[in-house]
Protein backbone atom coordinates (compact mmCIF):
# COMPACT_ATOMS: atom_id res chain seq x y z
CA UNK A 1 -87.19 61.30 32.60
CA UNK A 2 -85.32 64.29 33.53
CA UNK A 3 -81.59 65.08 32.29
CA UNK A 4 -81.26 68.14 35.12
CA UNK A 5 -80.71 65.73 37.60
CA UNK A 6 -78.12 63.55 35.49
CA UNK A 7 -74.64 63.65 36.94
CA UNK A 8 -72.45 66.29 35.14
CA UNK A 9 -70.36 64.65 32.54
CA UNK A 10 -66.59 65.35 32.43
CA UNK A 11 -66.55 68.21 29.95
CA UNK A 12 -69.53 69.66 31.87
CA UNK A 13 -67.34 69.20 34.97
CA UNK A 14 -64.43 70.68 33.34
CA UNK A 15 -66.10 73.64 31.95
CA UNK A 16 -67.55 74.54 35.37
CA UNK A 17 -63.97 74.71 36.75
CA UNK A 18 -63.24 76.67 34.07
CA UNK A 19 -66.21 79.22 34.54
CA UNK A 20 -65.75 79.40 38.07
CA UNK A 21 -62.24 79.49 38.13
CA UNK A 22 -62.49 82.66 35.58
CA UNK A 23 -64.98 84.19 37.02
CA UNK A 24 -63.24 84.41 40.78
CA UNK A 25 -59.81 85.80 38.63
CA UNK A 26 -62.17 88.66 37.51
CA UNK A 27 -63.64 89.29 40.72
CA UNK A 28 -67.16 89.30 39.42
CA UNK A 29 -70.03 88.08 41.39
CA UNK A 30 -72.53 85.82 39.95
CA UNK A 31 -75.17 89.37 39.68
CA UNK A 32 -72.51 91.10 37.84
CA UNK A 33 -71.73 88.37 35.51
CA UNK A 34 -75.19 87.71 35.08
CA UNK A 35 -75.93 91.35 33.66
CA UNK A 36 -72.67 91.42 31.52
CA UNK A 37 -73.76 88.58 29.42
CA UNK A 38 -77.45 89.14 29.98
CA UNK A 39 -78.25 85.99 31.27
CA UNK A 40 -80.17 84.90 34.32
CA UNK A 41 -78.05 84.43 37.94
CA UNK A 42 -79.58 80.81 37.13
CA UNK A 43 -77.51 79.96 34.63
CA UNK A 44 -74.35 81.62 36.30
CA UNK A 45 -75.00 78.63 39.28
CA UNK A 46 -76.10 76.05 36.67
CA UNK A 47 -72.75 76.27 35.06
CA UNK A 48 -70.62 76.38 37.60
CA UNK A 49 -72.04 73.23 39.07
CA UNK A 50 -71.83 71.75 35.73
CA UNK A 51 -75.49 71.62 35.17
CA UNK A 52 -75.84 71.01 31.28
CA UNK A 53 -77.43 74.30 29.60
CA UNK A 54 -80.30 74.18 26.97
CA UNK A 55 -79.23 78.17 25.88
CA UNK A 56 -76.10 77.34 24.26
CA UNK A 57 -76.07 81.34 23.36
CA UNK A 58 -76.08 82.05 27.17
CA UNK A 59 -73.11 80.05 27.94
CA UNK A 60 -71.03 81.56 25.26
CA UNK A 61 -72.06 85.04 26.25
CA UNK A 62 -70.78 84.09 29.79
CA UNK A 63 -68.04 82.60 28.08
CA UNK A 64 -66.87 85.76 26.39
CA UNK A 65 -67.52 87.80 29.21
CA UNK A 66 -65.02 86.00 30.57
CA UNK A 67 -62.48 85.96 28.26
CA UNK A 68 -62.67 82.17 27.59
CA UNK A 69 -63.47 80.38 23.97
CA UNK A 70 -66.58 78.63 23.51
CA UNK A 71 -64.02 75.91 22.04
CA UNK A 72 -62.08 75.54 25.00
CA UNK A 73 -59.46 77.88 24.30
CA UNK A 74 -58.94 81.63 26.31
CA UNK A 75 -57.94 84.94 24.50
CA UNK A 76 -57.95 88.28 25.50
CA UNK A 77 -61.09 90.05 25.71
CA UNK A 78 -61.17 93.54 24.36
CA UNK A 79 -64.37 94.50 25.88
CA UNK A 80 -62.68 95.07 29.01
C-alpha cells in the first residue's frame, strides 16, 4: 500500500501553505526554485500540495531558499 496517495496530514498541509505562500512573496517560479535548491520541479509541486517528501535534504534546501526554518520558524536569508 502506497502512502503518495494518503491525504496530506495537517503539518504537511501547513507547510505547503507555507512553501507556496513564500515562494509567490519571492516571485520565483517553480523552475527557478527548483534550480536554487537543486531539486527536481517535482518536488517543488509535491510540496506545495502537501505531498509528504522521502528527501528530507530537498525540502530543507527549498526551505532555505526561501528563507523559512526547517523547524517552522523564518529568518532572513543572506544568500540573497
Amino acid at each position: 500500500m502506497s502512502n503518495l496517495h494518503d491525504k496530506p496530514t495537517s503539518l504537511d498541509a501547513a507547510l505547503a501553505v507555507q512553501i507556496h505562500a513564500a515562494r509567490i512573496r519571492g516571485a520565483y517560479s517553480i523552475e527557478t526554485l527548483s534550480a536554487l535548491a537543486q531539486v527536481d520541479p517535482e518536488a517543488i509541486v509535491g510540496l506545495e500540495n502537501g505531498a509528504p517528501i522521502a528527501d528530507v535534504g530537498a525540502r530543507d534546501r527549498v526551505m532555505v531558499v526561501l528563507g523559512l526554518h526547517p523547524d517552522g520558524h523564518r529568518y532572513r536569508n543572506m544568500d540573497r
